[in-house]
C-alpha atoms as a PDB file:
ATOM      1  CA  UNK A   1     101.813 114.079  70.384  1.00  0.00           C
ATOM      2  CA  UNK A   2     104.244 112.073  72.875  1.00  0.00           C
ATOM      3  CA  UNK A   3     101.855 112.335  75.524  1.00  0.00           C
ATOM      4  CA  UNK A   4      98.926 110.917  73.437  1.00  0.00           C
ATOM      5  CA  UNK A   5     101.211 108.083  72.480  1.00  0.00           C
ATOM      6  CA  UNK A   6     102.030 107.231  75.812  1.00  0.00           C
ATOM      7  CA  UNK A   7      98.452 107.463  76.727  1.00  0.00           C
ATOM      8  CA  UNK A   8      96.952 104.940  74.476  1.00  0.00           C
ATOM      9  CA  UNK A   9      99.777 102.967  75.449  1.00  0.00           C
ATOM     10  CA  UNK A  10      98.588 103.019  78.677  1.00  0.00           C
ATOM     11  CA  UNK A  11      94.903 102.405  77.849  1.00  0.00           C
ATOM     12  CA  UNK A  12      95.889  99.399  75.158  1.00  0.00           C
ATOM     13  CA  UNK A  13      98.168  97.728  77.784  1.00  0.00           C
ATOM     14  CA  UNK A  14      94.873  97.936  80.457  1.00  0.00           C
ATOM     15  CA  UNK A  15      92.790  96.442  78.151  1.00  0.00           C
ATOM     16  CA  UNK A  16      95.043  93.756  77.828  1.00  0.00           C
ATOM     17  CA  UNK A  17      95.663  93.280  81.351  1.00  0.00           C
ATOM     18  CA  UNK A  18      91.734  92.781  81.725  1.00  0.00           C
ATOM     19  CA  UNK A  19      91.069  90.423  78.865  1.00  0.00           C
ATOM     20  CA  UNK A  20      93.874  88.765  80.633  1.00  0.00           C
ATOM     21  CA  UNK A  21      91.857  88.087  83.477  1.00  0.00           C
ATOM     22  CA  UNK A  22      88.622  86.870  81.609  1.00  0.00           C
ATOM     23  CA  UNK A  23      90.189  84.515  78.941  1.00  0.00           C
ATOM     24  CA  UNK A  24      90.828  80.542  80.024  1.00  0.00           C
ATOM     25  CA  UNK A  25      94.304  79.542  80.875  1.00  0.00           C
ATOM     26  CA  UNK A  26      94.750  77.387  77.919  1.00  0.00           C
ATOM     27  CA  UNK A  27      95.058  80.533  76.267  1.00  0.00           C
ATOM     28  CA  UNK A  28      98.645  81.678  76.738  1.00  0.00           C
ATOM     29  CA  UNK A  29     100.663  84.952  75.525  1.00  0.00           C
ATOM     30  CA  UNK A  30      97.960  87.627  76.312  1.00  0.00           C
ATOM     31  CA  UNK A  31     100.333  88.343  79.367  1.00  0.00           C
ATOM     32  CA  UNK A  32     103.099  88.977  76.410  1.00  0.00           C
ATOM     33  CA  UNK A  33     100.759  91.129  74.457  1.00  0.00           C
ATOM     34  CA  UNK A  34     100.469  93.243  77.820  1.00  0.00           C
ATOM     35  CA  UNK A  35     103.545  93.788  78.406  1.00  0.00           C
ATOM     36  CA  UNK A  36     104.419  95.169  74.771  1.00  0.00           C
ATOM     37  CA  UNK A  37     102.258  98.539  75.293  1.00  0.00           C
ATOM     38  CA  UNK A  38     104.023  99.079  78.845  1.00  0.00           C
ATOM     39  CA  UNK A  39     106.783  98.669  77.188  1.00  0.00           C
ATOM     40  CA  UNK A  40     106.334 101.293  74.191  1.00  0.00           C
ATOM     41  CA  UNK A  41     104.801 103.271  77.268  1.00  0.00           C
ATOM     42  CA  UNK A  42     107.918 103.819  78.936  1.00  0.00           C
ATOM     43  CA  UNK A  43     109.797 104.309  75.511  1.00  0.00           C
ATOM     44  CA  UNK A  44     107.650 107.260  75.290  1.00  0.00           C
ATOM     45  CA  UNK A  45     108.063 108.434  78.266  1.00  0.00           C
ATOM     46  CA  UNK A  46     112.264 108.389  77.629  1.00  0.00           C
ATOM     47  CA  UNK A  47     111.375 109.578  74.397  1.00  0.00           C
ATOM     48  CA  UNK A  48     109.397 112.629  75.742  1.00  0.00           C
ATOM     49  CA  UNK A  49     112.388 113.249  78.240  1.00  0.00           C
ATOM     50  CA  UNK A  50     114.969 113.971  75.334  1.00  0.00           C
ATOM     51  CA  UNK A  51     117.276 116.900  76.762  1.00  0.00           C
ATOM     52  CA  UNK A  52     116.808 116.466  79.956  1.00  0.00           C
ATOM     53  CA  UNK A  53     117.982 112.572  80.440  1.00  0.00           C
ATOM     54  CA  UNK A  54     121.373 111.636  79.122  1.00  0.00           C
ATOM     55  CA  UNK A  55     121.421 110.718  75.244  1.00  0.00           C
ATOM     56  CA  UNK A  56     121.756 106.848  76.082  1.00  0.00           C
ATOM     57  CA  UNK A  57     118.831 106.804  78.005  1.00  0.00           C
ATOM     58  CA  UNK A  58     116.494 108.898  75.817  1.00  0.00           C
ATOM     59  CA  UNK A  59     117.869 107.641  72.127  1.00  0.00           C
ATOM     60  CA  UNK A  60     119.295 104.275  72.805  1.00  0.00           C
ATOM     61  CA  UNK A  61     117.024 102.534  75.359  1.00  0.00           C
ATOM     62  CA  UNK A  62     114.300 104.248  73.985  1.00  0.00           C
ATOM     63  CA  UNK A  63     114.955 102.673  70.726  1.00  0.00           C
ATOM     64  CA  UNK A  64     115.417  99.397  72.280  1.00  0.00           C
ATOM     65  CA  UNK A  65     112.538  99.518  74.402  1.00  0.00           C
ATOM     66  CA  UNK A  66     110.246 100.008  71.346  1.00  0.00           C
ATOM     67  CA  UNK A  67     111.976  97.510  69.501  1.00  0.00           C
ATOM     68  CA  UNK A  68     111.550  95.107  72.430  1.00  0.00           C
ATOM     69  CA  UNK A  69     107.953  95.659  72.485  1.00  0.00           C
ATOM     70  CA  UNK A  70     107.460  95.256  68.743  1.00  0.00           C
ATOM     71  CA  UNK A  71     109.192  91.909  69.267  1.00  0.00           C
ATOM     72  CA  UNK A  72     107.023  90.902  72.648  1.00  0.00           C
ATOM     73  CA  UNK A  73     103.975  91.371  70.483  1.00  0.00           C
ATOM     74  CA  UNK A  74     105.367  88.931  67.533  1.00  0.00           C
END
C-alpha cells in the first residue's frame, strides 16, 4: 500500500512537472503544486523505511514532510 502511494506520487508530481512546461508564464504556482507530490513522495518513502531508519527520520520528518506538502499545495 506504501509503495502504491509513493507511486502515484510520483506519477501526480510528473504530470505536474509537464503541465508546467505547457502553461504561459503568467500562470504562476504550478511549480508549487509540483513540488507537493515529491514531497509526500519522499514522506512515503521514510514512511515505508520505519524500523530500519531511526524513529526521527521515519515518524517525525515523515510527518513533517507530508504536512509540508499539504501546505505547498494550499
Amino acid at each position: 500500500m506504501i509503495a502504491l502511494a509513493g507511486f502515484m506520487s510520483a506519477v501526480m508530481a510528473l504530470v505536474l512537472l509537464f503541465m508546467r512546461r505547457h502553461y504561459p508564464p503568467s500562470i504562476r504556482g504550478v511549480g508549487g503544486w509540483a513540488a507537493a507530490p515529491l514531497l509526500w513522495l519522499l514522506s512515503t518513502v521514510l514512511f515505508g523505511a520505519r524500523g530500519a531508519i531511526p524513529d526521527w527520520l521515519g515518524l517525525v520528518l515523515a510527518n513533517q514532510l507530508l504536512v509540508l506538502g499539504s501546505v505547498t499545495y494550499y
